[in-house]
PDB file of N, CA and C in Angstrom:
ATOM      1  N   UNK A   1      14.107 214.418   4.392  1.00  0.00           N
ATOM      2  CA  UNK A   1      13.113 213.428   4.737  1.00  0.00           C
ATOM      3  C   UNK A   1      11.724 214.063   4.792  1.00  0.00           C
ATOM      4  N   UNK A   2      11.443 215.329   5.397  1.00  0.00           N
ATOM      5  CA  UNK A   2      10.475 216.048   5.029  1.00  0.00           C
ATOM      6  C   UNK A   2       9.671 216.039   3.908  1.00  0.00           C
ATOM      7  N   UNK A   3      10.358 216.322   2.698  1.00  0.00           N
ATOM      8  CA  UNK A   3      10.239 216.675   1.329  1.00  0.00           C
ATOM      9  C   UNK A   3       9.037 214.968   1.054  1.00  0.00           C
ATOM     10  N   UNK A   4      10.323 213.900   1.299  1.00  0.00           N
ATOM     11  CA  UNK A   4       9.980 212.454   1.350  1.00  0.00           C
ATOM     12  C   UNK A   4       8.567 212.160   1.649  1.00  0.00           C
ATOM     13  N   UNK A   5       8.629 212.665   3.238  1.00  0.00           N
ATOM     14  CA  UNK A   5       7.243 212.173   4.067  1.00  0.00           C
ATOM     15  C   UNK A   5       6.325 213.170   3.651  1.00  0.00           C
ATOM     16  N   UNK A   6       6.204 214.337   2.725  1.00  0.00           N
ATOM     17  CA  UNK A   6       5.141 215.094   2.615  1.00  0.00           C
ATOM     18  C   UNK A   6       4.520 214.725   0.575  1.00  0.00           C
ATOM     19  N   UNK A   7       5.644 214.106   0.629  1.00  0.00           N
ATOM     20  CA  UNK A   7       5.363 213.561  -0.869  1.00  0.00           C
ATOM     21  C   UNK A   7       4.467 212.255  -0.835  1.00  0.00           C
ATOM     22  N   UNK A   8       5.005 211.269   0.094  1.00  0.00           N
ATOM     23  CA  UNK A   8       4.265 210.176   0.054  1.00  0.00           C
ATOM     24  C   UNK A   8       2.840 210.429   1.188  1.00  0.00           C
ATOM     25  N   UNK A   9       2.304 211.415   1.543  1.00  0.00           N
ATOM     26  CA  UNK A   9       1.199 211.575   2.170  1.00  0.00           C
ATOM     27  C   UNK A   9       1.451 210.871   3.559  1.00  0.00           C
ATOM     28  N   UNK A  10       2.608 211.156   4.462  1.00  0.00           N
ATOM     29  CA  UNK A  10       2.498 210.522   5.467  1.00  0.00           C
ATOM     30  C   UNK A  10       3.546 211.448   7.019  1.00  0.00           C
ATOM     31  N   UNK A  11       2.667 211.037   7.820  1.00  0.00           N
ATOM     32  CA  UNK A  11       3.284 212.259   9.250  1.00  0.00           C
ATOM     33  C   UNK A  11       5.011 211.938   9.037  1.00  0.00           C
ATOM     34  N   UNK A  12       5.657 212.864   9.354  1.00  0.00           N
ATOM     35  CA  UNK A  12       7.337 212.640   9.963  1.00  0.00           C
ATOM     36  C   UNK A  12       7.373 211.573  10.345  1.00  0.00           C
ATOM     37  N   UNK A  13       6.903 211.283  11.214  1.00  0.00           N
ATOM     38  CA  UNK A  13       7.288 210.569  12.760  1.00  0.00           C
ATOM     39  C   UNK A  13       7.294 209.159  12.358  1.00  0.00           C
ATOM     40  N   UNK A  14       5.912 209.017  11.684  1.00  0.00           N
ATOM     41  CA  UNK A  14       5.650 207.355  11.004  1.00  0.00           C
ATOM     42  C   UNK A  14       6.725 207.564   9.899  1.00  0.00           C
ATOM     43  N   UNK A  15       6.366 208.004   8.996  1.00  0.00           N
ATOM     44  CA  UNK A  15       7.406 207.629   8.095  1.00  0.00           C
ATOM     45  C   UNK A  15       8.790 207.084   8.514  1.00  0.00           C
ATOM     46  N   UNK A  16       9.709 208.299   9.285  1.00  0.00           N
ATOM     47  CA  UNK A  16      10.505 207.547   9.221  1.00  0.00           C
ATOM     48  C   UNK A  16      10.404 206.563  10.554  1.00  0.00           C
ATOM     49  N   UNK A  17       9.795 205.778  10.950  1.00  0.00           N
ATOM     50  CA  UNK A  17       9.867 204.531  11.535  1.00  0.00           C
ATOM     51  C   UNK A  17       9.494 203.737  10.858  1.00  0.00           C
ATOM     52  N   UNK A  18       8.599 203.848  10.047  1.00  0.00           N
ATOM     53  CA  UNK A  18       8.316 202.742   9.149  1.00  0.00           C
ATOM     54  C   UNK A  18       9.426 202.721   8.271  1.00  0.00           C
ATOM     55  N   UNK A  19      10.315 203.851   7.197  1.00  0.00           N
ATOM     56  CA  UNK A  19      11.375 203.263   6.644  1.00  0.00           C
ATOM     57  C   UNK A  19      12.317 202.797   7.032  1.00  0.00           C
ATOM     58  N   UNK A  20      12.637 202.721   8.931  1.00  0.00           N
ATOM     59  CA  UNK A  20      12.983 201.821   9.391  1.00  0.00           C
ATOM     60  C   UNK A  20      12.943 200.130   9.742  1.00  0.00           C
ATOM     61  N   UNK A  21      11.652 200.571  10.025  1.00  0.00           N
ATOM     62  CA  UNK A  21      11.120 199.265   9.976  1.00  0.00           C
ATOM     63  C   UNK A  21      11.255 198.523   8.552  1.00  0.00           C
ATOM     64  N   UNK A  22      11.463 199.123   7.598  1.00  0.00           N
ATOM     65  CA  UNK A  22      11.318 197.992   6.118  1.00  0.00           C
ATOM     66  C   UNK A  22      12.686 197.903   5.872  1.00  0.00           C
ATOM     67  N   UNK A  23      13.563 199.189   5.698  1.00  0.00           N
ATOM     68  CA  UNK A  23      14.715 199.191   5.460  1.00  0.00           C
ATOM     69  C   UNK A  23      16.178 198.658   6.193  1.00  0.00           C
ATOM     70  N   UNK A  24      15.350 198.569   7.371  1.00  0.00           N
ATOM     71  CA  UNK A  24      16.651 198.010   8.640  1.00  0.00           C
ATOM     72  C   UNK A  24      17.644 199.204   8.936  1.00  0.00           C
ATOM     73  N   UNK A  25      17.358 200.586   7.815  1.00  0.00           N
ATOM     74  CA  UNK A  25      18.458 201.906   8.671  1.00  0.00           C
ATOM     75  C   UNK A  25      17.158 203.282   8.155  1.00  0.00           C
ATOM     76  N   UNK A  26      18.006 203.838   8.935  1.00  0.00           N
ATOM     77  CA  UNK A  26      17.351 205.381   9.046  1.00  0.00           C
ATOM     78  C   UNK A  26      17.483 205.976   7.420  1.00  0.00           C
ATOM     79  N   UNK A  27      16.394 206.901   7.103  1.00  0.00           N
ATOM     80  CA  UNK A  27      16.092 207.328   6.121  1.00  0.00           C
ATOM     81  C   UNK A  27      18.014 208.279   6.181  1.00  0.00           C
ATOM     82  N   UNK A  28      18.191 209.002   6.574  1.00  0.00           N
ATOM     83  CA  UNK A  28      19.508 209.911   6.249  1.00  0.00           C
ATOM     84  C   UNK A  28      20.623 209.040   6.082  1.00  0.00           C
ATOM     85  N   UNK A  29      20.852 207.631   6.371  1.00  0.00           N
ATOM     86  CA  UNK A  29      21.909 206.831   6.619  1.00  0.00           C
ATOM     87  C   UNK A  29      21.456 206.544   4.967  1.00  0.00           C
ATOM     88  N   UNK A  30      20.227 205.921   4.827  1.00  0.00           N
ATOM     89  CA  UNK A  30      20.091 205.256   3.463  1.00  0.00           C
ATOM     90  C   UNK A  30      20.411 206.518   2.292  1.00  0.00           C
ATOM     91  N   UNK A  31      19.966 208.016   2.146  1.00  0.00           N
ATOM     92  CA  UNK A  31      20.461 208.083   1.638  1.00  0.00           C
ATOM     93  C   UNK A  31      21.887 208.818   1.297  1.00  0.00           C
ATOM     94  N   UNK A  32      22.692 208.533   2.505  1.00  0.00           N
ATOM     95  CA  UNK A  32      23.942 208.603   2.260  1.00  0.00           C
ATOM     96  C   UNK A  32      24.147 207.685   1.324  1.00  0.00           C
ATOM     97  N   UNK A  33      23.812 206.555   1.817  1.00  0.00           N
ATOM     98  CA  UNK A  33      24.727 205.292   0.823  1.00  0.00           C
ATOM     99  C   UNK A  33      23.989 205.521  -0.382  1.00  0.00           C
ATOM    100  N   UNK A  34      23.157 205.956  -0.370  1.00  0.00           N
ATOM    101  CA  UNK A  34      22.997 205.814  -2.240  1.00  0.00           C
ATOM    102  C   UNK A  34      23.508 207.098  -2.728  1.00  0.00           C
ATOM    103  N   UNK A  35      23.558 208.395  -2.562  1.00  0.00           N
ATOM    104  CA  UNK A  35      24.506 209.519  -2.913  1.00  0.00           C
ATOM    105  C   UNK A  35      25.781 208.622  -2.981  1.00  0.00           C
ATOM    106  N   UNK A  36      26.281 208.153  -2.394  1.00  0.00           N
ATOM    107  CA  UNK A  36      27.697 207.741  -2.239  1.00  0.00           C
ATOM    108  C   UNK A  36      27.990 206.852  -3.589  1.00  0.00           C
ATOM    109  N   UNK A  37      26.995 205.971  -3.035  1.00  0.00           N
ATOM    110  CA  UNK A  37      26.674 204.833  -4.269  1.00  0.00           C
ATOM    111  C   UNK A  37      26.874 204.699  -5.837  1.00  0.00           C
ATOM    112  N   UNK A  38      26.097 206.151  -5.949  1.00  0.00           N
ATOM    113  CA  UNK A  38      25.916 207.429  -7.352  1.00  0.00           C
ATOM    114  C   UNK A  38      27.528 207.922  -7.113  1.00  0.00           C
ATOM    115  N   UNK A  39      28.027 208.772  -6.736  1.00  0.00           N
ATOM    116  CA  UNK A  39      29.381 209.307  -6.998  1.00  0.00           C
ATOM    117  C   UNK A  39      30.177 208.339  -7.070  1.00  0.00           C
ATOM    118  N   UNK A  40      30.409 207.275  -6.517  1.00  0.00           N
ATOM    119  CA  UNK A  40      31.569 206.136  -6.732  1.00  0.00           C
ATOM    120  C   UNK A  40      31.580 205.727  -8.480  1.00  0.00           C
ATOM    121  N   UNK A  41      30.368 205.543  -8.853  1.00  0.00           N
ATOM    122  CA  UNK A  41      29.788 205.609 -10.431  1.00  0.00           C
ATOM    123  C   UNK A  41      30.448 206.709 -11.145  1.00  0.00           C
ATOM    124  N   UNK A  42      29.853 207.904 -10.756  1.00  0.00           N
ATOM    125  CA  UNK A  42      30.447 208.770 -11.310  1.00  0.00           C
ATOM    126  C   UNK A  42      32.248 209.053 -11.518  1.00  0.00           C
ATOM    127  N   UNK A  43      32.678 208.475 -10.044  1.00  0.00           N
ATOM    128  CA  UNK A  43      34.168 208.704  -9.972  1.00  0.00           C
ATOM    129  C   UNK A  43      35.199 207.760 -11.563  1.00  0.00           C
ATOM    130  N   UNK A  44      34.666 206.772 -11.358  1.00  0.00           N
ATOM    131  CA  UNK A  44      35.120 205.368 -12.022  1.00  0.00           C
ATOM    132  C   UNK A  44      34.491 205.865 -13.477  1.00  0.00           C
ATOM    133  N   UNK A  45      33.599 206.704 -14.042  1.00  0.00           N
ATOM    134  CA  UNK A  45      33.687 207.509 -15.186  1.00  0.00           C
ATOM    135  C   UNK A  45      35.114 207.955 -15.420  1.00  0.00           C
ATOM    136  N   UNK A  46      35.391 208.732 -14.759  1.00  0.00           N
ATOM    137  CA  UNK A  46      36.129 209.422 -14.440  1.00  0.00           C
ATOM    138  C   UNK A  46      36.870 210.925 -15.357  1.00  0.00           C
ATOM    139  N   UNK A  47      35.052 211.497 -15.687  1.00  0.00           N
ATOM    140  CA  UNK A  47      35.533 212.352 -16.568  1.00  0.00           C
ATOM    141  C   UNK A  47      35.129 214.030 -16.020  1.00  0.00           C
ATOM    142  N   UNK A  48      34.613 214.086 -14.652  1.00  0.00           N
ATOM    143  CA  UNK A  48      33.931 214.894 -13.617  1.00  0.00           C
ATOM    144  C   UNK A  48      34.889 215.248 -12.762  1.00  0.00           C
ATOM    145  N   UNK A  49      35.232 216.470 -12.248  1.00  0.00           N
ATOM    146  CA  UNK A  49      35.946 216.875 -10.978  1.00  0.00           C
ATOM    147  C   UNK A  49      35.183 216.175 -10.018  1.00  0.00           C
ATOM    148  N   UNK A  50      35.998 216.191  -8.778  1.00  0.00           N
ATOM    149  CA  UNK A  50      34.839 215.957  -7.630  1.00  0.00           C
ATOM    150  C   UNK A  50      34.243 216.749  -7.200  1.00  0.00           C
ATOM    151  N   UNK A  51      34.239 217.782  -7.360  1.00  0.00           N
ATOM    152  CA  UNK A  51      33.775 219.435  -7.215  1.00  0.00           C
ATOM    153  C   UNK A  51      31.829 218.849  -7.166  1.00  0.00           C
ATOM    154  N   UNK A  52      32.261 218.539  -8.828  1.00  0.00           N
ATOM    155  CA  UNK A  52      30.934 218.389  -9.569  1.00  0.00           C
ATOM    156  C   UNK A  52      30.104 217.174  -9.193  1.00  0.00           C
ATOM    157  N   UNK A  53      30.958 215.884  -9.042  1.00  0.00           N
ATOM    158  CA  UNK A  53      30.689 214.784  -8.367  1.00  0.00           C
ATOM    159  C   UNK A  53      29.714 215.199  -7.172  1.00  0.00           C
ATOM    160  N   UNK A  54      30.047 215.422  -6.429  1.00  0.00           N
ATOM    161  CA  UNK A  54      29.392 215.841  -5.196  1.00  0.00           C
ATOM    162  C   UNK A  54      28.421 216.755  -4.909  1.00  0.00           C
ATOM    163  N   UNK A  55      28.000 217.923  -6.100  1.00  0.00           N
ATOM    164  CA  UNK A  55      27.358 218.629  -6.203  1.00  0.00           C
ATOM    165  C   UNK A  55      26.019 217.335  -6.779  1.00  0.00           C
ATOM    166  N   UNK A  56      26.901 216.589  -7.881  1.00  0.00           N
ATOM    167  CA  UNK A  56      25.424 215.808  -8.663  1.00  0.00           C
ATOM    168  C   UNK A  56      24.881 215.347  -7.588  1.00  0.00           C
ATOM    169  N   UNK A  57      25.699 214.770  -6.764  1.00  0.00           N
ATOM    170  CA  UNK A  57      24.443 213.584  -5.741  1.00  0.00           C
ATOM    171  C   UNK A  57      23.937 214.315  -4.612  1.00  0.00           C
ATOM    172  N   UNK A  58      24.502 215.526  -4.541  1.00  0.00           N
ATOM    173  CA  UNK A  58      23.095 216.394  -3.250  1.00  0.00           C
ATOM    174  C   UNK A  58      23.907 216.658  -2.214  1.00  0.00           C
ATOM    175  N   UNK A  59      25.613 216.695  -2.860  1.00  0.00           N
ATOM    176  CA  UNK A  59      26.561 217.776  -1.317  1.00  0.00           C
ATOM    177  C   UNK A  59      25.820 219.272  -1.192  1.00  0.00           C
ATOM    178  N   UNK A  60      26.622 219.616  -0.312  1.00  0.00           N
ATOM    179  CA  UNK A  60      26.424 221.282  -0.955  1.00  0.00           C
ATOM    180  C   UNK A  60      28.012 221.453  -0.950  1.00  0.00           C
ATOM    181  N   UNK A  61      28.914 220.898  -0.826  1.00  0.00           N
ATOM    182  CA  UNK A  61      30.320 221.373  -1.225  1.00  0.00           C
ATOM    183  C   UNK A  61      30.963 220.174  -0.582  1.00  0.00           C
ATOM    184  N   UNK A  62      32.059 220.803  -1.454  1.00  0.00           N
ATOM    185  CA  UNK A  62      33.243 219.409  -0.987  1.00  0.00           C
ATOM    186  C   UNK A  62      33.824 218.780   0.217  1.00  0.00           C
ATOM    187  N   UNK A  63      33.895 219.804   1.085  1.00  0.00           N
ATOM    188  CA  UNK A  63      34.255 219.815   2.211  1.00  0.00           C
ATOM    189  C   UNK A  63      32.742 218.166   2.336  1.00  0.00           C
ATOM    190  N   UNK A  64      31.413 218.557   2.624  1.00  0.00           N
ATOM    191  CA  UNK A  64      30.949 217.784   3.121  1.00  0.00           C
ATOM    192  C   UNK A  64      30.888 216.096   2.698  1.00  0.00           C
ATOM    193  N   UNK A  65      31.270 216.472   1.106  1.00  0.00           N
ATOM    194  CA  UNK A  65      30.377 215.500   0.063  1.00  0.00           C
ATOM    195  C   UNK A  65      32.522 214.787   0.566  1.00  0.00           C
ATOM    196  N   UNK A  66      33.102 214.808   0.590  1.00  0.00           N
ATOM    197  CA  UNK A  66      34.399 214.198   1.302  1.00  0.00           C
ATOM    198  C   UNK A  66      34.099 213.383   2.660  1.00  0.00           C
ATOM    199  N   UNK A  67      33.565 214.223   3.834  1.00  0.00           N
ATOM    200  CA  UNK A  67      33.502 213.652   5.337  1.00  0.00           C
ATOM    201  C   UNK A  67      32.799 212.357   4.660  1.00  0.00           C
ATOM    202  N   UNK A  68      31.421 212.679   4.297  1.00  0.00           N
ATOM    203  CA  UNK A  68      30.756 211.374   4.111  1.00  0.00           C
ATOM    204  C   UNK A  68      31.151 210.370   3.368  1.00  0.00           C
ATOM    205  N   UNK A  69      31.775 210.499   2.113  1.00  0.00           N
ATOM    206  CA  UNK A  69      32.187 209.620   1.604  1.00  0.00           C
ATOM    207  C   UNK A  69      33.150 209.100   2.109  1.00  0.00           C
ATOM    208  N   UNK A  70      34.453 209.285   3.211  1.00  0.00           N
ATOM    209  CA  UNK A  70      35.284 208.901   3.600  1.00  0.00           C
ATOM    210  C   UNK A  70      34.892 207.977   5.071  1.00  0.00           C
ATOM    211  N   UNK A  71      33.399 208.478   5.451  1.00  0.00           N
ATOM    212  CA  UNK A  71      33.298 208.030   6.879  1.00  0.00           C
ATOM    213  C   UNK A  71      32.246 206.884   6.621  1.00  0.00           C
ATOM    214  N   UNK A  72      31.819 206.505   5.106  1.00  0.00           N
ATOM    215  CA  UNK A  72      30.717 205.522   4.590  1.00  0.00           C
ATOM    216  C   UNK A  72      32.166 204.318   3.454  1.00  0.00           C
ATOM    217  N   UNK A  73      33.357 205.170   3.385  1.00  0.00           N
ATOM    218  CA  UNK A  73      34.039 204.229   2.475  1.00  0.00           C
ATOM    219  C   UNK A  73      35.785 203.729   3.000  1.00  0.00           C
ATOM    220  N   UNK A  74      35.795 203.961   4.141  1.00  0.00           N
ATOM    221  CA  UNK A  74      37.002 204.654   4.520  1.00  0.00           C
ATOM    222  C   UNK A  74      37.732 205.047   3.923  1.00  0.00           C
ATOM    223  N   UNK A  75      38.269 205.526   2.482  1.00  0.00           N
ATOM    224  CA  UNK A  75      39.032 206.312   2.138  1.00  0.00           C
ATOM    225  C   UNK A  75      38.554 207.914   1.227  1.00  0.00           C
ATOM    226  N   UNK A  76      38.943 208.494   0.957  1.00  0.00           N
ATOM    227  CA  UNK A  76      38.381 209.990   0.629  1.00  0.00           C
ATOM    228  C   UNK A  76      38.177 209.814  -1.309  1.00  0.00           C
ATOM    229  N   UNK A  77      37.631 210.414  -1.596  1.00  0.00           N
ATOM    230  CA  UNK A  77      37.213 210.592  -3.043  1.00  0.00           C
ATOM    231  C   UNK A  77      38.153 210.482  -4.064  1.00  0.00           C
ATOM    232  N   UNK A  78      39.262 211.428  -3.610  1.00  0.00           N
ATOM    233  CA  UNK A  78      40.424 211.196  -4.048  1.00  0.00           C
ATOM    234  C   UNK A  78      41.487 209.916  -4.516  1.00  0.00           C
ATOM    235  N   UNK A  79      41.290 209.578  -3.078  1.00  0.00           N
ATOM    236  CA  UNK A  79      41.673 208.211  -2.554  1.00  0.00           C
ATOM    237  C   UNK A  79      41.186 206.873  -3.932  1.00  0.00           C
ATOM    238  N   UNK A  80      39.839 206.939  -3.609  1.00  0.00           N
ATOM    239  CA  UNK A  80      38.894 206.368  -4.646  1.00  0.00           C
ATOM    240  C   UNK A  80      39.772 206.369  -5.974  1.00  0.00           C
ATOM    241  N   UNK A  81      39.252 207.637  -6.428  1.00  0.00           N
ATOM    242  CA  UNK A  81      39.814 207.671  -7.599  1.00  0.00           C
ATOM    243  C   UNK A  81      41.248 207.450  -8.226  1.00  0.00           C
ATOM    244  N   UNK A  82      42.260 207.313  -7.279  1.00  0.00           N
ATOM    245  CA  UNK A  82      43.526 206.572  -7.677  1.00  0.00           C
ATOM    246  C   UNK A  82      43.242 205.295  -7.301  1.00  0.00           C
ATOM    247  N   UNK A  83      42.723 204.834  -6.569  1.00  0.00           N
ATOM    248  CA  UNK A  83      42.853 203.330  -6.282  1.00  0.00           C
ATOM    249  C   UNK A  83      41.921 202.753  -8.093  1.00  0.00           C
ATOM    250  N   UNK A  84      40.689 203.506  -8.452  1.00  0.00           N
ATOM    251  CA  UNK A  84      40.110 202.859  -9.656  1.00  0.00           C
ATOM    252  C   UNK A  84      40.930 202.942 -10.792  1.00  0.00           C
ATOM    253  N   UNK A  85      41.866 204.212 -10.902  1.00  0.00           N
ATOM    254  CA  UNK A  85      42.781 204.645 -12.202  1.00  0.00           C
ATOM    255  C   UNK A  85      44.105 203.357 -11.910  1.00  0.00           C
ATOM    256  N   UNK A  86      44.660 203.133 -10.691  1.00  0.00           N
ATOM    257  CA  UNK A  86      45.190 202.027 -10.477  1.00  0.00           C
ATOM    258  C   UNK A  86      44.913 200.489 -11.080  1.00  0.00           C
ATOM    259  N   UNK A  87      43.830 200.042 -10.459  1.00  0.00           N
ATOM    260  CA  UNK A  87      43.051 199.714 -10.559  1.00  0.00           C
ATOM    261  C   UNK A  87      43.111 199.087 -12.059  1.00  0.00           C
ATOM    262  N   UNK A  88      42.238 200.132 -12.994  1.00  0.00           N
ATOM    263  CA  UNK A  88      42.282 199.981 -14.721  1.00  0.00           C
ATOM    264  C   UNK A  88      43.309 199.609 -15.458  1.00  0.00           C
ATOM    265  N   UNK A  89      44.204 200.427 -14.968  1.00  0.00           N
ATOM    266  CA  UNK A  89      45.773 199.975 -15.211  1.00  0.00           C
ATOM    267  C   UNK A  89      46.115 198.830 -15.315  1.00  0.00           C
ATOM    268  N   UNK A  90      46.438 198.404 -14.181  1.00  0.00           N
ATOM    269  CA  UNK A  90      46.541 196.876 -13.370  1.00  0.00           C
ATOM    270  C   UNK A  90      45.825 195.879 -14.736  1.00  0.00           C
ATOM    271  N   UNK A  91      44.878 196.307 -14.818  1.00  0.00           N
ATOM    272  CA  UNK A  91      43.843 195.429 -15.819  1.00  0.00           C
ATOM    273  C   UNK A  91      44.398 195.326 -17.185  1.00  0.00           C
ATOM    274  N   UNK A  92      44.685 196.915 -17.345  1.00  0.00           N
ATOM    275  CA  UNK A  92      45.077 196.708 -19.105  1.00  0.00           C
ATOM    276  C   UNK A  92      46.518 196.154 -19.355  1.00  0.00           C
ATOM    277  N   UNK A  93      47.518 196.251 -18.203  1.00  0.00           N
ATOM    278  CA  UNK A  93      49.166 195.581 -18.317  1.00  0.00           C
ATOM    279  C   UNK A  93      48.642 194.227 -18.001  1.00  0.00           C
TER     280      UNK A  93
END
């Protein structure tokens, strides 16, 4: 958020209250869900480890780029990705 508020010319403090104020959640919540957002995309490719998945959208390793996605989707990456390969299946029988 730093990076954020020193890019758009504006103190910490305001910033993120004001991207509260517009967004209705906290700058780190929002971009969980859009990292998340991005790898669910990526998963349903499905031509990426999750290794790599999680590296693209800004984990620093699996271990983490898992907690979040499991505690923003309730089920784990993994999870994901059999339910979409399911899923496709289902579609093409």
């Amino acid at each position: 958020m730093a990076m954020v508020s020193n890019h758009v010319s504006l103190n910490y403090s305001y910033f993120s209250e004001a991207f509260k104020a517009h967004t209705g959640e906290n700058f780190v919540v929002f971009l969980k869900k859009l990292r998340i957002a991005k790898a669910k995309d990526l998963i349903q490719d499905g031509t990426l480890k999750l290794t790599d998945i999680g590296k693209a959208v800004g984990f620093e390793n699996i271990k983490q780029f898992s907690r979040v996605f499991k505690e923003l989707e309730g089920i784990s990456p993994h999870e994901f990705r059999i339910k979409v390969q399911t899923d496709a299946g289902l579609q093409q029988g």
